[in-house]
N, C-alpha and C. Protein backbone atom coordinates (compact mmCIF):
# COMPACT_ATOMS: atom_id res chain seq x y z
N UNK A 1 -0.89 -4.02 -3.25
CA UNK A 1 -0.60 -5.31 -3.81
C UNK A 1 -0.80 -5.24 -5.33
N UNK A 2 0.10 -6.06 -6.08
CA UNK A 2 -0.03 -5.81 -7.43
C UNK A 2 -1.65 -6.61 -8.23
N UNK A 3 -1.46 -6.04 -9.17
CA UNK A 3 -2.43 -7.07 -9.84
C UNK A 3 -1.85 -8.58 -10.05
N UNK A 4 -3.38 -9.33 -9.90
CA UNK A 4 -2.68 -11.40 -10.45
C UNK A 4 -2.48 -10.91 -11.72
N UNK A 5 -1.65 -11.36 -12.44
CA UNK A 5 -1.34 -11.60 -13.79
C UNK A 5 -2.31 -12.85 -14.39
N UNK A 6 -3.06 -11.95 -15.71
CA UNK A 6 -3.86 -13.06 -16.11
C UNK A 6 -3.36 -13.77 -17.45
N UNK A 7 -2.05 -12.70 -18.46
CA UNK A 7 -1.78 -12.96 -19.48
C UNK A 7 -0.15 -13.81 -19.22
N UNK A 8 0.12 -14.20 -19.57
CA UNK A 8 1.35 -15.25 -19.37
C UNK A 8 2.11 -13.86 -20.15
N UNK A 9 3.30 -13.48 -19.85
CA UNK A 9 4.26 -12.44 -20.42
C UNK A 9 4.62 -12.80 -21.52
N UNK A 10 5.19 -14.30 -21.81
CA UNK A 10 5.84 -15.22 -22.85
C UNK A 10 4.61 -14.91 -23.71
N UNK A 11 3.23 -14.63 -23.55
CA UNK A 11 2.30 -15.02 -24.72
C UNK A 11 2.15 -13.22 -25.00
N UNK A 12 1.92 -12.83 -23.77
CA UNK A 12 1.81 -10.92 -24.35
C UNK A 12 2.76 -10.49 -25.14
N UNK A 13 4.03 -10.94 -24.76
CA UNK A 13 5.16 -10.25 -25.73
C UNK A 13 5.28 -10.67 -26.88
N UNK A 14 5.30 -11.69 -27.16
CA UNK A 14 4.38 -12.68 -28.64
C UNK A 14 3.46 -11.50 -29.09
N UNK A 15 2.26 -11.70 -28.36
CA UNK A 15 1.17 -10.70 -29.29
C UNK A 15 1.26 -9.30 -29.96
N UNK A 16 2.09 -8.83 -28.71
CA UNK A 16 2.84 -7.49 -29.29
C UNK A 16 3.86 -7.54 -30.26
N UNK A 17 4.60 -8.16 -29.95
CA UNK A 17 5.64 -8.41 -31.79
C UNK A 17 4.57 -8.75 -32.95
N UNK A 18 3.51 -9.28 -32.66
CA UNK A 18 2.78 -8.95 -33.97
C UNK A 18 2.01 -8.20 -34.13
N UNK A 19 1.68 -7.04 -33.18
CA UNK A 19 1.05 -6.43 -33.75
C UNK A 19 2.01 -5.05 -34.44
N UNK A 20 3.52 -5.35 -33.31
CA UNK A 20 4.37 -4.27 -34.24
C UNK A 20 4.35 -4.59 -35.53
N UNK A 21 4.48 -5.76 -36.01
CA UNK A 21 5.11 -6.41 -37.18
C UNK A 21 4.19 -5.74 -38.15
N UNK A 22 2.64 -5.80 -38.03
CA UNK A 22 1.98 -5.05 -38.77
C UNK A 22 1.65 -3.33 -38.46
N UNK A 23 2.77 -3.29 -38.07
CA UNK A 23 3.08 -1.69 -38.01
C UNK A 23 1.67 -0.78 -37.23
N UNK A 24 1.35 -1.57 -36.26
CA UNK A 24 0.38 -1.29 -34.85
C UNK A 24 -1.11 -1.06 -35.72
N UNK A 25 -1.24 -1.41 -36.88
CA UNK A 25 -2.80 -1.55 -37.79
C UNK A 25 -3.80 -2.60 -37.10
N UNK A 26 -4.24 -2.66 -35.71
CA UNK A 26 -4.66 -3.64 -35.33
C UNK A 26 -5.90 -4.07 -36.12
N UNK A 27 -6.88 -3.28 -37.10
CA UNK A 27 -7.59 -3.80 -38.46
C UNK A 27 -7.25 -4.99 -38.85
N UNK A 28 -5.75 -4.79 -39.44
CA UNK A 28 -5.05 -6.00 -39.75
C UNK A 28 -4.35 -7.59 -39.39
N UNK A 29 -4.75 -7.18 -37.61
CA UNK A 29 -4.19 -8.39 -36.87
C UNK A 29 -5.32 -8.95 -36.39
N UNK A 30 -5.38 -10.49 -35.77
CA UNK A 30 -6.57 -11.19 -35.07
C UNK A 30 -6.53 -10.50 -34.23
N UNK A 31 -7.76 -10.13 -33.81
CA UNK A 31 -8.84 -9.31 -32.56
C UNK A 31 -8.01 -10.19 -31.19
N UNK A 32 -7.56 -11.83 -31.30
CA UNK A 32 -7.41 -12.40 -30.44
C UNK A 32 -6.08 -11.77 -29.88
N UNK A 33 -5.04 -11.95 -30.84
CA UNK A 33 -3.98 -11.17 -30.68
C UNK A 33 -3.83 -9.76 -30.05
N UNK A 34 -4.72 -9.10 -30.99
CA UNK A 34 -4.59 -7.33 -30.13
C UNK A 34 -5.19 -7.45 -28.42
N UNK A 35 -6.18 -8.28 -28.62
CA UNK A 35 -6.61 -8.14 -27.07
C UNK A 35 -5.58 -8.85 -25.91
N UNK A 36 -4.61 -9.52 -26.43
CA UNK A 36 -4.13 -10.05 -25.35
C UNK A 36 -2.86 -9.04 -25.44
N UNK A 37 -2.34 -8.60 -26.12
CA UNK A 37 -1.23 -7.36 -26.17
C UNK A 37 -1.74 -6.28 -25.52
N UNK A 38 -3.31 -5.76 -25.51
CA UNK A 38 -3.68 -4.84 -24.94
C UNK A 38 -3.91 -5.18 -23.63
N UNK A 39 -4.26 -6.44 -23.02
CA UNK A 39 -4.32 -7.27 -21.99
C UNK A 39 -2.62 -7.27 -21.47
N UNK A 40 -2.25 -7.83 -21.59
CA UNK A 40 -0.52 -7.78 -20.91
C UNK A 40 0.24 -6.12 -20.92
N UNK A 41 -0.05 -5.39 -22.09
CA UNK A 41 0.77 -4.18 -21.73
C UNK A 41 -0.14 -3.07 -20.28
N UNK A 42 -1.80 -3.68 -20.14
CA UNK A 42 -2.21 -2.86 -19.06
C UNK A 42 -1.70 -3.48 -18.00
N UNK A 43 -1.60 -4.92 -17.90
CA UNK A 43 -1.55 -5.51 -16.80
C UNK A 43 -0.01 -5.23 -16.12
N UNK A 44 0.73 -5.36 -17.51
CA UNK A 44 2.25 -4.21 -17.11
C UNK A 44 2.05 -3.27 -16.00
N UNK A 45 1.33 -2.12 -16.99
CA UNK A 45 1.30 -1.03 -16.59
C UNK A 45 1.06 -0.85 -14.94
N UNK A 46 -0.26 -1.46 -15.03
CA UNK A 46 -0.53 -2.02 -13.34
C UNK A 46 0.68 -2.45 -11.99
N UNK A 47 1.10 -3.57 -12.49
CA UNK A 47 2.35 -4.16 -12.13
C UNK A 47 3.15 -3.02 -11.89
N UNK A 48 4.00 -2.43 -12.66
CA UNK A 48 5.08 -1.55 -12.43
C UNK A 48 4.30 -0.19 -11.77
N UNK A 49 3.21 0.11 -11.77
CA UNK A 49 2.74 1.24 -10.95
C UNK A 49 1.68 0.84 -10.30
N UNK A 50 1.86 0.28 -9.31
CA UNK A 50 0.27 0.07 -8.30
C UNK A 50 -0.25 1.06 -7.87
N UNK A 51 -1.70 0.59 -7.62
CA UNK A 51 -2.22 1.39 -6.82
C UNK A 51 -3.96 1.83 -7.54
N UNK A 52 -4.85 2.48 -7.27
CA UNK A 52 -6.40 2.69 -7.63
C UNK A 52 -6.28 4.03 -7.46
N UNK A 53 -5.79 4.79 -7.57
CA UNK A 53 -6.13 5.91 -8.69
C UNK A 53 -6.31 6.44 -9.70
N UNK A 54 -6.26 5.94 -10.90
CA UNK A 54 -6.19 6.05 -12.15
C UNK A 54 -6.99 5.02 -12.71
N UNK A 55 -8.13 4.89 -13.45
CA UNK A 55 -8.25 3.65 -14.41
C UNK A 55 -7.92 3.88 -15.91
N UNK A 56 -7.58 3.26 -16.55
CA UNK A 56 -6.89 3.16 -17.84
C UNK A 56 -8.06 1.95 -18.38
N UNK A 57 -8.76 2.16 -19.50
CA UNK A 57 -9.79 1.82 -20.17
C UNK A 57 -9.06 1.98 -21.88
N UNK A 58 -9.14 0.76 -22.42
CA UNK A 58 -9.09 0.63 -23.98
C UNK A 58 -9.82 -0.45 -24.17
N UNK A 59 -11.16 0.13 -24.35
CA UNK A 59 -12.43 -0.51 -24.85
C UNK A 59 -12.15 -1.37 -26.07
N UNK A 60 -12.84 -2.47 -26.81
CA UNK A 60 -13.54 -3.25 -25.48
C UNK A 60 -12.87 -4.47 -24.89
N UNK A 61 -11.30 -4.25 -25.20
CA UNK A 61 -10.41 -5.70 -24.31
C UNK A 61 -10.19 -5.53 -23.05
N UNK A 62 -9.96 -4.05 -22.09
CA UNK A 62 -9.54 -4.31 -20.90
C UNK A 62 -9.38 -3.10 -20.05
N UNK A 63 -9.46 -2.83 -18.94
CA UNK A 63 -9.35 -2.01 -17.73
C UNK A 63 -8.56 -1.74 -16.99
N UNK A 64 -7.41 -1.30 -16.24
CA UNK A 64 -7.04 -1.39 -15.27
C UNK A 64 -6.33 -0.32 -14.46
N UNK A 65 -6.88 -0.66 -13.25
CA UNK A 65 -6.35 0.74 -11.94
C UNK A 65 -5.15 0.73 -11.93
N UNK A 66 -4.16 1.59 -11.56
CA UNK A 66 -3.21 1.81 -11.25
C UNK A 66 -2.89 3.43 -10.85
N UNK A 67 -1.46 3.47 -9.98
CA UNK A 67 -1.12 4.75 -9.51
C UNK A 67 -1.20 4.86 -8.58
N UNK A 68 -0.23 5.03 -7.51
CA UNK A 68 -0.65 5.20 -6.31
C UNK A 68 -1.32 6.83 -5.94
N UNK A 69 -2.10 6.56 -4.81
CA UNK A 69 -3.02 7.86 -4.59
C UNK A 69 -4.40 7.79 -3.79
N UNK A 70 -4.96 8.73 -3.76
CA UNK A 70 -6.54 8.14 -3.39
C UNK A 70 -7.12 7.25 -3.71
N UNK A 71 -7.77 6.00 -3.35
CA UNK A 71 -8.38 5.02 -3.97
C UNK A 71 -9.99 5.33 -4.56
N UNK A 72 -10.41 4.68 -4.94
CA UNK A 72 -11.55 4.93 -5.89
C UNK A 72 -12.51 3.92 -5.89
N UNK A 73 -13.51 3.49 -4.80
CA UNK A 73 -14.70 2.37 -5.02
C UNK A 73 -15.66 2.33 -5.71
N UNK A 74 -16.49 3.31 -5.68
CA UNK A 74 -17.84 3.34 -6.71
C UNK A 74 -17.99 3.88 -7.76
N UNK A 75 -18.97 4.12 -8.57
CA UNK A 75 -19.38 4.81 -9.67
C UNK A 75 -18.22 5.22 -10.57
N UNK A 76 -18.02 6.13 -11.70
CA UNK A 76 -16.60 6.72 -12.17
C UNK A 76 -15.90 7.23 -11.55
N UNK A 77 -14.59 6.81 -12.20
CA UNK A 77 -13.19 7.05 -11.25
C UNK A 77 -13.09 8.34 -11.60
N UNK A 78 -12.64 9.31 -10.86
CA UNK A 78 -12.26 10.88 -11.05
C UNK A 78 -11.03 10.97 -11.57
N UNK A 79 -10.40 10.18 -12.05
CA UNK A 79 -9.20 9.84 -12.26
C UNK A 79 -9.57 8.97 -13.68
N UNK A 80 -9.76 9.34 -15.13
CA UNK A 80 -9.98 8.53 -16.42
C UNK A 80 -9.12 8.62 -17.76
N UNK A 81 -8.56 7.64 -17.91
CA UNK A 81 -7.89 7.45 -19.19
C UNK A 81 -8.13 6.91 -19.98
N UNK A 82 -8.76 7.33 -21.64
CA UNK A 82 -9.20 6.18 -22.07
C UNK A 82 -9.21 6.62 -23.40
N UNK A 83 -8.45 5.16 -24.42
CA UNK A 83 -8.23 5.21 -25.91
C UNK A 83 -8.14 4.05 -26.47
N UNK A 84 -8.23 3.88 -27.98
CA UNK A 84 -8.20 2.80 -28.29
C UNK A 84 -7.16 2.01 -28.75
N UNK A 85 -6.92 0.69 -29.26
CA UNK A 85 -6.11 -0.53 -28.95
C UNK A 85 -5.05 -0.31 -29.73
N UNK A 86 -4.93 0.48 -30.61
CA UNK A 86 -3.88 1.01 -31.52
C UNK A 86 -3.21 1.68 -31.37
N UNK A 87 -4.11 3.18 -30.44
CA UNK A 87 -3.01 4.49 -29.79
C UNK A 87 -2.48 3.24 -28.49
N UNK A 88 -3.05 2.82 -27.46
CA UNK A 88 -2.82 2.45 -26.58
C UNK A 88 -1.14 1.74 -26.64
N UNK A 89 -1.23 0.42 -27.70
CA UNK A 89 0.05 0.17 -28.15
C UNK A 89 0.61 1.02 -28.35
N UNK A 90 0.77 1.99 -29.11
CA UNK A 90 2.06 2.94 -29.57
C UNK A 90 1.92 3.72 -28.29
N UNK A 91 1.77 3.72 -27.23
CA UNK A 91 1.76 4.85 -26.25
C UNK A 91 2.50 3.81 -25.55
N UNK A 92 2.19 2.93 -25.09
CA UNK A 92 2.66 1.49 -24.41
C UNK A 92 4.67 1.42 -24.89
N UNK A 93 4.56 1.36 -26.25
CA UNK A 93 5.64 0.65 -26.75
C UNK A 93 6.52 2.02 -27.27
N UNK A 94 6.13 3.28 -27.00
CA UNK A 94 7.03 4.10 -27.47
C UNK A 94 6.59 4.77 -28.61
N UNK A 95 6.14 4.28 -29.15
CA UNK A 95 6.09 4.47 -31.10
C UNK A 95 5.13 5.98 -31.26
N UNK A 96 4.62 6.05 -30.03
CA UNK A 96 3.24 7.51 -29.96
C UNK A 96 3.93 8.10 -28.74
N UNK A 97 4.33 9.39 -28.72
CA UNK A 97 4.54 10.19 -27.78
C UNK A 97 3.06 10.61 -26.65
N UNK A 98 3.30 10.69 -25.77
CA UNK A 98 1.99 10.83 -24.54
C UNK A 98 1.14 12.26 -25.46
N UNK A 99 2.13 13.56 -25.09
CA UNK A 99 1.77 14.51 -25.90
C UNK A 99 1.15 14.75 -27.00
N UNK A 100 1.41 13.99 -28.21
CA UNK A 100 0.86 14.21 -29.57
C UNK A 100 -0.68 13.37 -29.51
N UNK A 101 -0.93 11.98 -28.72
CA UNK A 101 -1.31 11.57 -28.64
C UNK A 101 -2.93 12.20 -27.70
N UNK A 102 -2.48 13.33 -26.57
CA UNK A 102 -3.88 13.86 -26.08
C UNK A 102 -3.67 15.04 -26.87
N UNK A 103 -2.86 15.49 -27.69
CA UNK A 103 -2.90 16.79 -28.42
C UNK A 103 -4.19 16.39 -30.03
N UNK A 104 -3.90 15.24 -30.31
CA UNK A 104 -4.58 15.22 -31.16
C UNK A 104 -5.97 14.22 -30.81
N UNK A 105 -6.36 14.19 -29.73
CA UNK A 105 -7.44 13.40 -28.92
C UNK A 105 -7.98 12.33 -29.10
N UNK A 106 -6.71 11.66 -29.78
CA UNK A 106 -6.69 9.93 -29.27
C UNK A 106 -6.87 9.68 -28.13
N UNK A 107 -6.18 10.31 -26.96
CA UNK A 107 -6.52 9.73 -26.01
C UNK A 107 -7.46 10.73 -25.28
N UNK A 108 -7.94 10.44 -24.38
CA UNK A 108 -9.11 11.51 -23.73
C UNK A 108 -9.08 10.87 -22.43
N UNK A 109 -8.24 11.83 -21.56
CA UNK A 109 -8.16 11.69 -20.57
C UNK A 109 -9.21 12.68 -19.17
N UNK A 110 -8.92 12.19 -18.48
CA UNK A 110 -9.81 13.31 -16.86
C UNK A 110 -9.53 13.11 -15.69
N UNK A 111 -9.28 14.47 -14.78
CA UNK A 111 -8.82 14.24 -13.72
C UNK A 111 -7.37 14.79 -13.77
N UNK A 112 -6.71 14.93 -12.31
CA UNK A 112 -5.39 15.54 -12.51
C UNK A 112 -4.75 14.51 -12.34
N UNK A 113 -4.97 13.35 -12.05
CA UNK A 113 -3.75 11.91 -12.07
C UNK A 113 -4.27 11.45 -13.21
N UNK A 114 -4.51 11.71 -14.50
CA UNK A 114 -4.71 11.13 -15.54
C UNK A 114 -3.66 11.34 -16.39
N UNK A 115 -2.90 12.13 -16.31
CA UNK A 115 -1.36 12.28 -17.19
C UNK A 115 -0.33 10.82 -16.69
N UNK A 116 -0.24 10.23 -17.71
CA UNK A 116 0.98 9.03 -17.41
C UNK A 116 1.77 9.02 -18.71
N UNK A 117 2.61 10.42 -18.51
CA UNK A 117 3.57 10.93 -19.30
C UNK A 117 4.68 10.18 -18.32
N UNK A 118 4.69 10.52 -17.31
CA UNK A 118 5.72 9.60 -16.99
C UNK A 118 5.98 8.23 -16.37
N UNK A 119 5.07 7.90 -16.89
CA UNK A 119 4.84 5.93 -16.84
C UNK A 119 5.02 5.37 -17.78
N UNK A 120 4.54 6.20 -19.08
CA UNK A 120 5.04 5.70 -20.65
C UNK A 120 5.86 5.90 -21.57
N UNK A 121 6.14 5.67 -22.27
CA UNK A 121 6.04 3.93 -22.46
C UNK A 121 7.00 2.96 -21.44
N UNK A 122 6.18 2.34 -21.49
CA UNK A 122 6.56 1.21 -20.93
C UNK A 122 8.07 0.45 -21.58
N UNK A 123 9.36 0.78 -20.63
CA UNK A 123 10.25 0.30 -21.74
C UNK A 123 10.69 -1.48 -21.37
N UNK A 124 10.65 -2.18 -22.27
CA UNK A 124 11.15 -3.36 -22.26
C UNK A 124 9.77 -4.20 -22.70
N UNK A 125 9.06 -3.39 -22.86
CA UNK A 125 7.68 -4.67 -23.32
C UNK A 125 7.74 -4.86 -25.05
């Protein structure tokens, strides 16, 4: 079952046009803004790939499982993805290739379902 949607799409896709607008510098945008862009593009992510294998972590706005696979109840997921609100957007929206992005260890991933080279970006957000 998918995730409830907690961000209204009409307001995530809003937040994300501004944080493109300032050319993904989230420094430069309200905290309120980046978190709800980082909020709607996971909750995407979720949506279009269900499932609790994977958690995807971009501290400190938001979390979320996805991938279908073994599920995952307690303690850390064996399955970890996790970067911050700036790579996350450009990985999200295209603008950061998956590759360059754990090549130069923005992102820091673990586990063998932690590659979502081919989940990203997310096109149409």
């Amino acid at each position: 079952m998918p995730p409830r949607r907690r961000i209204d799409p009409i307001e995530g896709r809003a937040a994300l046009a501004t944080c493109r607008e300032a050319d993904w510098d989230v420094s430069s945008t309200p905290r309120a803004t980046v978190a709800t862009a980082v909020r709607y593009t996971l909750e995407e992510l979720a949506v279009r790939h269900p499932g609790r294998s994977v958690e995807v972590r971009v501290p400190p706005f938001a979390a979320v499982q996805c991938i279908e696979g073994p599920t995952h109840k307690r303690g850390t997921p064996p399955n970890v993805l996790e970067t911050d609100a700036g790579t996350w957007l450009s990985l999200a929206t295209g603008v950061l290739p998956w590759s360059r992005a754990l090549d130069s260890g923005a992102v820091r991933a673990s586990g063998q379902r932690a590659d979502l080279s081919a989940q990203l970006p997310l096109s149409g957000v």
